[in-house]
PDB file of N, CA and C in Angstrom:
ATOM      1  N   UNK A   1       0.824  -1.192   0.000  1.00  0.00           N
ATOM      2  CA  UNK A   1       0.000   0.000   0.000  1.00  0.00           C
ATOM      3  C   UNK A   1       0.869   1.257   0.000  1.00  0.00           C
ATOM      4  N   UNK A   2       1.729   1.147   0.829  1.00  0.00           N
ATOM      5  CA  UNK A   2       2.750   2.610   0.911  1.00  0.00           C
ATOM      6  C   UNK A   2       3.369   2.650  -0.428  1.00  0.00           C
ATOM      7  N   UNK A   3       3.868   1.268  -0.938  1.00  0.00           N
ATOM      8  CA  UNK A   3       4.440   1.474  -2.309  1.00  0.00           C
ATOM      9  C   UNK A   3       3.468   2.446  -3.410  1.00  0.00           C
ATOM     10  N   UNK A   4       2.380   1.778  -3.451  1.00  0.00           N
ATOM     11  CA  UNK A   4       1.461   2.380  -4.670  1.00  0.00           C
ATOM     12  C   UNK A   4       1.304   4.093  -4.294  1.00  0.00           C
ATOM     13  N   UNK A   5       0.987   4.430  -3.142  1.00  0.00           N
ATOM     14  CA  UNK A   5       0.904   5.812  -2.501  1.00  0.00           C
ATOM     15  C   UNK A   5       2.462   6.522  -3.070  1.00  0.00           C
ATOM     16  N   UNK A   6       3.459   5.922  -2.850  1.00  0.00           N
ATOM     17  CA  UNK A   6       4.760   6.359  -3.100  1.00  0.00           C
ATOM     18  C   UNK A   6       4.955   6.748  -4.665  1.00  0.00           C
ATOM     19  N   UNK A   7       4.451   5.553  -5.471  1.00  0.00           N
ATOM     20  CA  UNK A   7       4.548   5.862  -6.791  1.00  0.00           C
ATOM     21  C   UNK A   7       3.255   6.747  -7.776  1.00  0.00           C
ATOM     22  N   UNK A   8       2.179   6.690  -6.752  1.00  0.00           N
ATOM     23  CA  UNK A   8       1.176   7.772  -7.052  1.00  0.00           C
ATOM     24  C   UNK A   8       1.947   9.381  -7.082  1.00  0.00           C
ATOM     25  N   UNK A   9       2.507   9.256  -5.903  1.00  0.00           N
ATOM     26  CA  UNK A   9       3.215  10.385  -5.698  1.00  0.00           C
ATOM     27  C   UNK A   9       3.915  10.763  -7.104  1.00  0.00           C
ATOM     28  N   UNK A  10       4.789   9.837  -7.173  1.00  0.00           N
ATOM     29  CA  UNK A  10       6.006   9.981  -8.279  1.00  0.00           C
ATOM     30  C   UNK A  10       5.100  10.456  -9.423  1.00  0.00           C
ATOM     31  N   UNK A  11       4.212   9.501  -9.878  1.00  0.00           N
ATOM     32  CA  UNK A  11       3.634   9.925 -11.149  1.00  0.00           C
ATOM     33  C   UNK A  11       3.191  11.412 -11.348  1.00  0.00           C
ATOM     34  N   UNK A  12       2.550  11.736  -9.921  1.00  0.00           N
ATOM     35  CA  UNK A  12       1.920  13.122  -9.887  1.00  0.00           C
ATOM     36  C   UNK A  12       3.179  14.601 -10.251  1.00  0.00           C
ATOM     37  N   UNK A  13       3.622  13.869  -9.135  1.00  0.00           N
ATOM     38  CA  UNK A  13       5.573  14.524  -9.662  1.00  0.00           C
ATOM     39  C   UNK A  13       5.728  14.598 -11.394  1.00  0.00           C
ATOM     40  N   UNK A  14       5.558  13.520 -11.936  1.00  0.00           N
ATOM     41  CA  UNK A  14       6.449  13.837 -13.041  1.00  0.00           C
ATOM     42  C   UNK A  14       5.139  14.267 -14.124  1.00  0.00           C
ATOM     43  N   UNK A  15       4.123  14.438 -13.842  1.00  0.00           N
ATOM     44  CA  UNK A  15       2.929  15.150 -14.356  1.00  0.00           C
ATOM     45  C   UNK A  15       3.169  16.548 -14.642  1.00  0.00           C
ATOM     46  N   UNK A  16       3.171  16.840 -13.081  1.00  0.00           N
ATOM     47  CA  UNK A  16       3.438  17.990 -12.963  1.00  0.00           C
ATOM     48  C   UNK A  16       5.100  18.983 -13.954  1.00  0.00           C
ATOM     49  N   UNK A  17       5.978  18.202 -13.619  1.00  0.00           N
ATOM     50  CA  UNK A  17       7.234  18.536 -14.147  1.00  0.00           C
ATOM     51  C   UNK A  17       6.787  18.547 -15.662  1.00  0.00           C
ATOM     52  N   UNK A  18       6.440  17.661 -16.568  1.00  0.00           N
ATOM     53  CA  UNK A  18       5.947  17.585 -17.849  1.00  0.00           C
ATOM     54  C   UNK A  18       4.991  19.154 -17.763  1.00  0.00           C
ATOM     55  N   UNK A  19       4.123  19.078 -17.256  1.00  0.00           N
ATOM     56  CA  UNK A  19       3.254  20.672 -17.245  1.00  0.00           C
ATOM     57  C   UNK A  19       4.001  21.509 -17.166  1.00  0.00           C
ATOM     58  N   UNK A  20       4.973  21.866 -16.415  1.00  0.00           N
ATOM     59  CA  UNK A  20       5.714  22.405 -16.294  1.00  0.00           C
ATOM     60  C   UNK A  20       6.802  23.166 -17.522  1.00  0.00           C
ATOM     61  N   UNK A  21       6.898  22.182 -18.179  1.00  0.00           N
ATOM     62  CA  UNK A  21       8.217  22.333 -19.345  1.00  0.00           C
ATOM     63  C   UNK A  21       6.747  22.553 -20.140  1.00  0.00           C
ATOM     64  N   UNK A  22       5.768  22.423 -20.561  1.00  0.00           N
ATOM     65  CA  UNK A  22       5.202  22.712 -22.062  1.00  0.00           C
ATOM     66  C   UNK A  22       4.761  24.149 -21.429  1.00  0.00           C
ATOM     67  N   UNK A  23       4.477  25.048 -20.197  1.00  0.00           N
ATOM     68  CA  UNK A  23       3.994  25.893 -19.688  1.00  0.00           C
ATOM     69  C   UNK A  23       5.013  26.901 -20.281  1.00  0.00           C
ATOM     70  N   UNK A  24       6.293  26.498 -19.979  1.00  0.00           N
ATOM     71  CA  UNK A  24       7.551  27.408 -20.298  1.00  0.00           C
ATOM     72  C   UNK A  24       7.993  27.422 -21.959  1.00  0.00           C
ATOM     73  N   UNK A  25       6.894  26.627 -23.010  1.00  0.00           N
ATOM     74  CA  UNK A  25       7.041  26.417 -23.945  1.00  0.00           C
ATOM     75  C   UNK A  25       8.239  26.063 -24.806  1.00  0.00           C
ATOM     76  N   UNK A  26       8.658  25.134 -24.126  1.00  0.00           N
ATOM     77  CA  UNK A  26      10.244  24.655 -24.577  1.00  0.00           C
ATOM     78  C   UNK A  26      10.328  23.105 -25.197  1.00  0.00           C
ATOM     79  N   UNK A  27      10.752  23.161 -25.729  1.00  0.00           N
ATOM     80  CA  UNK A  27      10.208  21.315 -26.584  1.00  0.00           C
ATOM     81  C   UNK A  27      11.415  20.750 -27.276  1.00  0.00           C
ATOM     82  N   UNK A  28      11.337  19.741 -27.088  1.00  0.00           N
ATOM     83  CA  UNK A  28      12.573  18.866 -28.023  1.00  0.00           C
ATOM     84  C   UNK A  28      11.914  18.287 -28.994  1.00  0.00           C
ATOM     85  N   UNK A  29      12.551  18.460 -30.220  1.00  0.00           N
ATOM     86  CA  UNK A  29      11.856  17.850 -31.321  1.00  0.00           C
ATOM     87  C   UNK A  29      13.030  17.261 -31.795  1.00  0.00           C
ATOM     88  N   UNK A  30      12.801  16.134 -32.403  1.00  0.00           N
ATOM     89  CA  UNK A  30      13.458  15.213 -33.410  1.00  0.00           C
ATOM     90  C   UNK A  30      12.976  15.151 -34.899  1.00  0.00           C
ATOM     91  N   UNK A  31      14.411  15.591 -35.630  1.00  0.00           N
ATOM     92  CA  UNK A  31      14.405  15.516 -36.684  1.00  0.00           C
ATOM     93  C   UNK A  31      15.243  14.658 -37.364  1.00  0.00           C
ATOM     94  N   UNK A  32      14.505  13.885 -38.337  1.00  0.00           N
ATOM     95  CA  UNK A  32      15.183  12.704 -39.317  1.00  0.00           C
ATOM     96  C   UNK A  32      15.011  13.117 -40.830  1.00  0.00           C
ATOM     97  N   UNK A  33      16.528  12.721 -41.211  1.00  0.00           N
ATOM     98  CA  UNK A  33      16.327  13.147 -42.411  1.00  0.00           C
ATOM     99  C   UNK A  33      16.037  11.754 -43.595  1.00  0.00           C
ATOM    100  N   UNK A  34      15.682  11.980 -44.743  1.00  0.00           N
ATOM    101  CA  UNK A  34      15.751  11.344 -45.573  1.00  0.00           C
ATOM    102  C   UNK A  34      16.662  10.269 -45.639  1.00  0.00           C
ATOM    103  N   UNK A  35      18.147  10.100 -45.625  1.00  0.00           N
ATOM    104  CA  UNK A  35      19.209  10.116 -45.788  1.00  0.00           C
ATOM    105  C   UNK A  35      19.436   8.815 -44.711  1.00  0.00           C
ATOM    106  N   UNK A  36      18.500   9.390 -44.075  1.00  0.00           N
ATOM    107  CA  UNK A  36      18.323   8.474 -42.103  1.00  0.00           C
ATOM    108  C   UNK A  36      19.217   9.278 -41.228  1.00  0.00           C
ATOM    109  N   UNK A  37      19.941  10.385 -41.532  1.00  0.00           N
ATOM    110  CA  UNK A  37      20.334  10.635 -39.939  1.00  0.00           C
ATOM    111  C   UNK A  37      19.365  11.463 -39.019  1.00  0.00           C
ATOM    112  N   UNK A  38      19.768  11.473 -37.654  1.00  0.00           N
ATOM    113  CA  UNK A  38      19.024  11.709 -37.140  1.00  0.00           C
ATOM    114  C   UNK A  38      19.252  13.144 -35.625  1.00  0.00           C
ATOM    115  N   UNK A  39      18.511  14.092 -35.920  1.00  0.00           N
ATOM    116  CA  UNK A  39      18.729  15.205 -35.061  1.00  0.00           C
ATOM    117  C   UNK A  39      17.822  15.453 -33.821  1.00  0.00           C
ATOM    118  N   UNK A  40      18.488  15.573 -32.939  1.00  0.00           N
ATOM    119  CA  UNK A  40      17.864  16.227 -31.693  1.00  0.00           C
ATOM    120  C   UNK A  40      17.985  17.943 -31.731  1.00  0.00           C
ATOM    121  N   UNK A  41      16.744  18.156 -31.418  1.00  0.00           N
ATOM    122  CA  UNK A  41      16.828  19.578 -31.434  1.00  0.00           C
ATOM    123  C   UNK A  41      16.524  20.392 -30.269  1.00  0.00           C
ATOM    124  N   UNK A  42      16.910  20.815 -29.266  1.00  0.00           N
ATOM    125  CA  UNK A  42      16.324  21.189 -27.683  1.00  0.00           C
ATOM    126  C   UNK A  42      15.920  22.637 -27.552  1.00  0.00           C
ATOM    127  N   UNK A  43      15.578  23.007 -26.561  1.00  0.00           N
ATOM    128  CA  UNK A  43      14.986  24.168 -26.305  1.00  0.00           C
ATOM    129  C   UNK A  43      14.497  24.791 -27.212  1.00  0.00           C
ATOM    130  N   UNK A  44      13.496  24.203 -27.851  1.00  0.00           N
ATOM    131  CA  UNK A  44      12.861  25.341 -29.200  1.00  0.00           C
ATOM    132  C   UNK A  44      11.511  26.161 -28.347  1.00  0.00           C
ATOM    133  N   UNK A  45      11.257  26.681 -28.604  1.00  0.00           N
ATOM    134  CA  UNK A  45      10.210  27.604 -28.404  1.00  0.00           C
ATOM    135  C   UNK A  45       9.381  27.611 -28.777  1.00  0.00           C
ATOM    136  N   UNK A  46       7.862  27.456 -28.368  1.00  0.00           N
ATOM    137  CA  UNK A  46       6.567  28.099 -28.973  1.00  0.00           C
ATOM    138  C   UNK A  46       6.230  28.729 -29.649  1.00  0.00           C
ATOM    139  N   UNK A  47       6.958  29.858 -29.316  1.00  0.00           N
ATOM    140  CA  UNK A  47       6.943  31.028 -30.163  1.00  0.00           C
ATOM    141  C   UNK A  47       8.435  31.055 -31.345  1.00  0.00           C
ATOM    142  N   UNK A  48       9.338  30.362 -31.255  1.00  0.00           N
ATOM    143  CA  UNK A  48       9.960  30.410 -32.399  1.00  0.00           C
ATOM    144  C   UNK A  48       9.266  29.688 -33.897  1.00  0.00           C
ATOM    145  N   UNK A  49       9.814  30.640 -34.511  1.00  0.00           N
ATOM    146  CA  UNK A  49       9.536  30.579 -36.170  1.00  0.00           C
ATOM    147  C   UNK A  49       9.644  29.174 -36.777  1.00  0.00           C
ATOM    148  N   UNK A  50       9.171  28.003 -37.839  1.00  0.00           N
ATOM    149  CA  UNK A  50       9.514  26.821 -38.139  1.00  0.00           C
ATOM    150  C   UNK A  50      11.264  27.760 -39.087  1.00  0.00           C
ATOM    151  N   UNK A  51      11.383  28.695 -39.493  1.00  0.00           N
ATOM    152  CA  UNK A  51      12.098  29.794 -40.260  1.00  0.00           C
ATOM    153  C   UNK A  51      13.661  29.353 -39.054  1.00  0.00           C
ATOM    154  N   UNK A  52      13.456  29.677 -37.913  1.00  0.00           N
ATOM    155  CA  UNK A  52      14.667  29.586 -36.558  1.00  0.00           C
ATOM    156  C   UNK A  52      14.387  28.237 -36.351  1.00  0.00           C
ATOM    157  N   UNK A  53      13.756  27.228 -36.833  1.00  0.00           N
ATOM    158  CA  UNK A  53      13.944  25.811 -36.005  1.00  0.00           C
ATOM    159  C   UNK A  53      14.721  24.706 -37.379  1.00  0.00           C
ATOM    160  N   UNK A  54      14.405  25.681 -38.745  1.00  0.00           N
ATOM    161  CA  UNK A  54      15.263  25.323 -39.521  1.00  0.00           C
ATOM    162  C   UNK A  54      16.607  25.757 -39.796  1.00  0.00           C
ATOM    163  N   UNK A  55      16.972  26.710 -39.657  1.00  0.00           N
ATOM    164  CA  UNK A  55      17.969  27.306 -39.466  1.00  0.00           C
ATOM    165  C   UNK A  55      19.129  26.357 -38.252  1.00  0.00           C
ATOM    166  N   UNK A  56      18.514  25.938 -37.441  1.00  0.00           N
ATOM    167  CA  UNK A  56      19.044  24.989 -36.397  1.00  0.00           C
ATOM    168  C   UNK A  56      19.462  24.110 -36.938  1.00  0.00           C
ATOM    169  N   UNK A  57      18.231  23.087 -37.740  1.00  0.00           N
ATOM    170  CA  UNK A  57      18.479  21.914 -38.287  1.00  0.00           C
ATOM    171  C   UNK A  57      19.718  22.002 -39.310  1.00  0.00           C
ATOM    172  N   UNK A  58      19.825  23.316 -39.996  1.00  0.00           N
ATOM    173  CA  UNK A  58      20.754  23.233 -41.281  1.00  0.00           C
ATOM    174  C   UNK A  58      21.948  23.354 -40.303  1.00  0.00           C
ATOM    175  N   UNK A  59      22.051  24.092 -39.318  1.00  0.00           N
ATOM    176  CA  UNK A  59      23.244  23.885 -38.631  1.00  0.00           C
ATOM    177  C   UNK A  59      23.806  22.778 -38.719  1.00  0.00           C
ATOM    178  N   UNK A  60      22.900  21.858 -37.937  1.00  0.00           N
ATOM    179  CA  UNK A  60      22.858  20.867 -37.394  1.00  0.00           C
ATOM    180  C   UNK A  60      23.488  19.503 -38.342  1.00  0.00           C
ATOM    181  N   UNK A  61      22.773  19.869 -39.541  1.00  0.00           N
ATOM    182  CA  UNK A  61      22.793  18.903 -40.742  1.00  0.00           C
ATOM    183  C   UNK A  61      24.113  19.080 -41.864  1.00  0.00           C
ATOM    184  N   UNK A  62      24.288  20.351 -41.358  1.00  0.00           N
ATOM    185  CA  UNK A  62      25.400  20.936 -42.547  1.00  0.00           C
ATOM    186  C   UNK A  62      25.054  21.523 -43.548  1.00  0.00           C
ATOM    187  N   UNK A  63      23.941  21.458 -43.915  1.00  0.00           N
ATOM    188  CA  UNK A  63      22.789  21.927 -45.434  1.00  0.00           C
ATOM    189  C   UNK A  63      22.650  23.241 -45.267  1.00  0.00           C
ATOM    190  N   UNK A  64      22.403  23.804 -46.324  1.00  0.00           N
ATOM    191  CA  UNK A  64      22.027  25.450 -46.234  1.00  0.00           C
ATOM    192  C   UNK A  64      20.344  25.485 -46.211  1.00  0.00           C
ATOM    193  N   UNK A  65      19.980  25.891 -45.613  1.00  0.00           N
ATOM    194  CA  UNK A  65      18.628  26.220 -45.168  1.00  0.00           C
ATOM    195  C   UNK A  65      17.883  26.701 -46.950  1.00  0.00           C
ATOM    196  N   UNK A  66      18.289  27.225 -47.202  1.00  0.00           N
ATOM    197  CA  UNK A  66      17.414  27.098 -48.350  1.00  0.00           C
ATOM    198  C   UNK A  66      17.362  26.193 -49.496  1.00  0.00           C
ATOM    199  N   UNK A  67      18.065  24.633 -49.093  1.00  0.00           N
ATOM    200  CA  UNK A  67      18.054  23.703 -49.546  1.00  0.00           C
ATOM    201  C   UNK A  67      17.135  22.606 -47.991  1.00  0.00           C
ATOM    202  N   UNK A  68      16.582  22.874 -47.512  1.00  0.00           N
ATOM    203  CA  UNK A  68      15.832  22.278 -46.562  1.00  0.00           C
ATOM    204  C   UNK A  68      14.187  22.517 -46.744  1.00  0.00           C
ATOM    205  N   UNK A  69      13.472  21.734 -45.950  1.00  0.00           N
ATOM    206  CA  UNK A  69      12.515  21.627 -46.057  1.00  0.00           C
ATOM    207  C   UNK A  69      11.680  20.794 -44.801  1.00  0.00           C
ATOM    208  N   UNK A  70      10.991  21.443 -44.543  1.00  0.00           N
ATOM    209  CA  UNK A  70      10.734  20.396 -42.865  1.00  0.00           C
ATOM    210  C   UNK A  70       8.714  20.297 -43.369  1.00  0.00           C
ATOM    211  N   UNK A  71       8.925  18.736 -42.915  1.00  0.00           N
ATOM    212  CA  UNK A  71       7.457  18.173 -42.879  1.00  0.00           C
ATOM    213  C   UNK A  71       7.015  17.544 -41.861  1.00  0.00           C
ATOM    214  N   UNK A  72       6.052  17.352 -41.480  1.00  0.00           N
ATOM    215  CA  UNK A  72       5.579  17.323 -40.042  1.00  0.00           C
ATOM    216  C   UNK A  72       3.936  15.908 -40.903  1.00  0.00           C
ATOM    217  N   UNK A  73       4.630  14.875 -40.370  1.00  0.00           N
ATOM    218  CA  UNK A  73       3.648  13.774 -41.555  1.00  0.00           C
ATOM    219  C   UNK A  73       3.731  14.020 -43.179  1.00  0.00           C
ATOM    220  N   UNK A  74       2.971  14.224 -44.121  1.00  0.00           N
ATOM    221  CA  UNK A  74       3.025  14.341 -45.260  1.00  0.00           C
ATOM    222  C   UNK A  74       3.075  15.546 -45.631  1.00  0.00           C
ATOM    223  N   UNK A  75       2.783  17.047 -44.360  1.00  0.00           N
ATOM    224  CA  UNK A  75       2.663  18.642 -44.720  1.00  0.00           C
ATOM    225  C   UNK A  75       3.866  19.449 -44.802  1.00  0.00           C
ATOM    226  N   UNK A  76       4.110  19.922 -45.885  1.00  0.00           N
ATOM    227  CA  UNK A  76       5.150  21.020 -45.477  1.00  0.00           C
ATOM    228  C   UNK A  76       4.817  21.933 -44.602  1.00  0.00           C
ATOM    229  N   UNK A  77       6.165  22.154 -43.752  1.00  0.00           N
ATOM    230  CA  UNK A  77       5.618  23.452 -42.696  1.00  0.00           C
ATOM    231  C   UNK A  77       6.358  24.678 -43.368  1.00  0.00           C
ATOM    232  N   UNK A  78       5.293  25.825 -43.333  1.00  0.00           N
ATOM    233  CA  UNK A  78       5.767  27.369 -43.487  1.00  0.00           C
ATOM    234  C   UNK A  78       6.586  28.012 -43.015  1.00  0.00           C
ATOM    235  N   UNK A  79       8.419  28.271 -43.479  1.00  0.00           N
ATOM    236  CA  UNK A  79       8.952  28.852 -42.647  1.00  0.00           C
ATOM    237  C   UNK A  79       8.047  30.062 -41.898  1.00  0.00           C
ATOM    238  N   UNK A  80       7.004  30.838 -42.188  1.00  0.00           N
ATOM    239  CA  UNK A  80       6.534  32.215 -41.547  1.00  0.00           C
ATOM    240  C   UNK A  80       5.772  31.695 -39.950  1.00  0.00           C
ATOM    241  N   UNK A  81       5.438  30.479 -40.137  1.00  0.00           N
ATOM    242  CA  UNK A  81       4.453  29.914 -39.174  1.00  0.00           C
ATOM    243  C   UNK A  81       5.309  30.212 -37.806  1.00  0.00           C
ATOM    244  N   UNK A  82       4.474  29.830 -36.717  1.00  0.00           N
ATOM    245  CA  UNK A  82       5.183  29.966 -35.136  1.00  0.00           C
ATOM    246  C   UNK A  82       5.356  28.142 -34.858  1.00  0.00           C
ATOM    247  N   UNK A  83       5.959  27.592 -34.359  1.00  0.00           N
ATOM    248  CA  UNK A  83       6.400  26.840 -33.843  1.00  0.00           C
ATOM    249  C   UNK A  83       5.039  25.994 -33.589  1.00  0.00           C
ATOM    250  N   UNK A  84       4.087  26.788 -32.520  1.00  0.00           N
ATOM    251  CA  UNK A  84       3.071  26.560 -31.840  1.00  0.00           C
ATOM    252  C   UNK A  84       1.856  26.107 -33.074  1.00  0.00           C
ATOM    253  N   UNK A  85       1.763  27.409 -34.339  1.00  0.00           N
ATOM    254  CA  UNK A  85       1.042  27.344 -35.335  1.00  0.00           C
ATOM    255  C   UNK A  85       0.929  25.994 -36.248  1.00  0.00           C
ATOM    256  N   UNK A  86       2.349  25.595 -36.107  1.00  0.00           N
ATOM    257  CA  UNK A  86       2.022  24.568 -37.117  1.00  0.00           C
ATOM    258  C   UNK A  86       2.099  22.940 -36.583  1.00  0.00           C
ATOM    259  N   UNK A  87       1.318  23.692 -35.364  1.00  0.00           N
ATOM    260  CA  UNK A  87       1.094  22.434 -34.964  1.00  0.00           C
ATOM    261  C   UNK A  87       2.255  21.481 -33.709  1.00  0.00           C
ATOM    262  N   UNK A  88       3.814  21.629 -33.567  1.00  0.00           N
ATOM    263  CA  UNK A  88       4.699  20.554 -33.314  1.00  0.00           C
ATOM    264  C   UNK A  88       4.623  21.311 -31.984  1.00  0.00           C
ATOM    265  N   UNK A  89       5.045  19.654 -31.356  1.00  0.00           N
ATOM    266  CA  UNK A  89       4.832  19.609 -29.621  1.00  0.00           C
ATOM    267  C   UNK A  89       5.964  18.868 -29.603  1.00  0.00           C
ATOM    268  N   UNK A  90       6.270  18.822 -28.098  1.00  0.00           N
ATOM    269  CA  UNK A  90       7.483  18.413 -27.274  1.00  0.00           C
ATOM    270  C   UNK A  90       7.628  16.801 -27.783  1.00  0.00           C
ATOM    271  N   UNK A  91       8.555  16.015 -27.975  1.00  0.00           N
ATOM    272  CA  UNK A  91       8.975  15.117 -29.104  1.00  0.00           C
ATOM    273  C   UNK A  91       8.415  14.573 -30.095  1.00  0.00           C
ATOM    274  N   UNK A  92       7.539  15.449 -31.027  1.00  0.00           N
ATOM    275  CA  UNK A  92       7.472  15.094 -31.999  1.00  0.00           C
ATOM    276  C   UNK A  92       8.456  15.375 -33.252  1.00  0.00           C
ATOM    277  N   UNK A  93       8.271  14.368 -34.283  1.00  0.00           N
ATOM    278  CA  UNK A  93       9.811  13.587 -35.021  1.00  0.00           C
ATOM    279  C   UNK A  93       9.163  14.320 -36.544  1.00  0.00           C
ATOM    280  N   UNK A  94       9.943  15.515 -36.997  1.00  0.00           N
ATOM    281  CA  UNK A  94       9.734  15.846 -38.204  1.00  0.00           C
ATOM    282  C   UNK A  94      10.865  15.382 -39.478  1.00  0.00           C
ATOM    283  N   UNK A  95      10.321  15.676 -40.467  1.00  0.00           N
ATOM    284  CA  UNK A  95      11.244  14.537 -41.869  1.00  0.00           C
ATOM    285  C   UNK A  95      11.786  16.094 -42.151  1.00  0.00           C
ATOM    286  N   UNK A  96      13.251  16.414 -42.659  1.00  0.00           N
ATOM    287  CA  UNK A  96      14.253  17.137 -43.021  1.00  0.00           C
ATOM    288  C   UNK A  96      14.306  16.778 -44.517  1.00  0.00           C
ATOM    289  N   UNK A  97      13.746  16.970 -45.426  1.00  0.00           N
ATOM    290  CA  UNK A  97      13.822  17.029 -46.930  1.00  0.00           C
ATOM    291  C   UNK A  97      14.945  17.609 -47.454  1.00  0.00           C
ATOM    292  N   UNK A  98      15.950  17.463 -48.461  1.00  0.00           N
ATOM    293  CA  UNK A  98      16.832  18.416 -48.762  1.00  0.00           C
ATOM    294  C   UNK A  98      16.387  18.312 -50.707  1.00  0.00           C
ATOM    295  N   UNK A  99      15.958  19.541 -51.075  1.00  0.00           N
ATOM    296  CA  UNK A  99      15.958  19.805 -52.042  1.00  0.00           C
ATOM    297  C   UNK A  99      16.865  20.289 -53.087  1.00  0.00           C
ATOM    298  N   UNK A 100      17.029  20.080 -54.123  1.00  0.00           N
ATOM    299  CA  UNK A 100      18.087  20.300 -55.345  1.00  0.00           C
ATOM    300  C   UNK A 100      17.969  21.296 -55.756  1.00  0.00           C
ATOM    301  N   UNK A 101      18.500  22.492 -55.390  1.00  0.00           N
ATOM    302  CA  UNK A 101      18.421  24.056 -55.778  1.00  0.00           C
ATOM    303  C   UNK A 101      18.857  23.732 -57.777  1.00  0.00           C
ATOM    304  N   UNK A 102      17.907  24.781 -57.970  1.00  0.00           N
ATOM    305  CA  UNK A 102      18.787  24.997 -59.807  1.00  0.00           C
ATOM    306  C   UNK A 102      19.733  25.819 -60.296  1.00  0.00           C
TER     307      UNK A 102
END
């Protein structure tokens, strides 16, 4: 009985801590590319631009951002959009497209 009370506790704990981090709007997203590698991306923001969360990724990837492309399931996302706008939450796994400039 004390056990289950103990780990009620815990759960409530880490409820709370989870509320906590999406309150402060900070999210880790994972990004995979085509290619298969694979990026962690931390502290993004709510309010940052998909425009600043690509810019990261091209860091990240080595690619120049205007050879990128980020999709979120089958949608392209709008660099103009907010973070929040187009939808992506704390680990969700977006696809890194790299397109063939002319």
């Amino acid at each position: 009985m004390e056990e289950d009370l103990q780990e009620s506790q815990s759960n409530k704990a880490n409820a709370l801590m989870g509320s906590a981090l999406e309150v402060e709007g900070e999210y880790c997203v994972q990004v995979v590319s085509m290619g298969g590698a694979s990026f962690t991306v931390d502290g993004v923001s709510a309010s940052d631009s998909v425009r600043d969360l690509l810019a990261r990724v091209s860091s990240l990837a080595g690619v120049p951002p205007s050879e990128l492309r980020l999709l979120k399931g089958a949608e392209e996302l709008f660099e103009s959009q907010s973070v929040k706008n187009a939808g992506i939450g704390s680990g969700d796994v977006l696809t890194a497209l790299r397109v063939a400039m002319p």
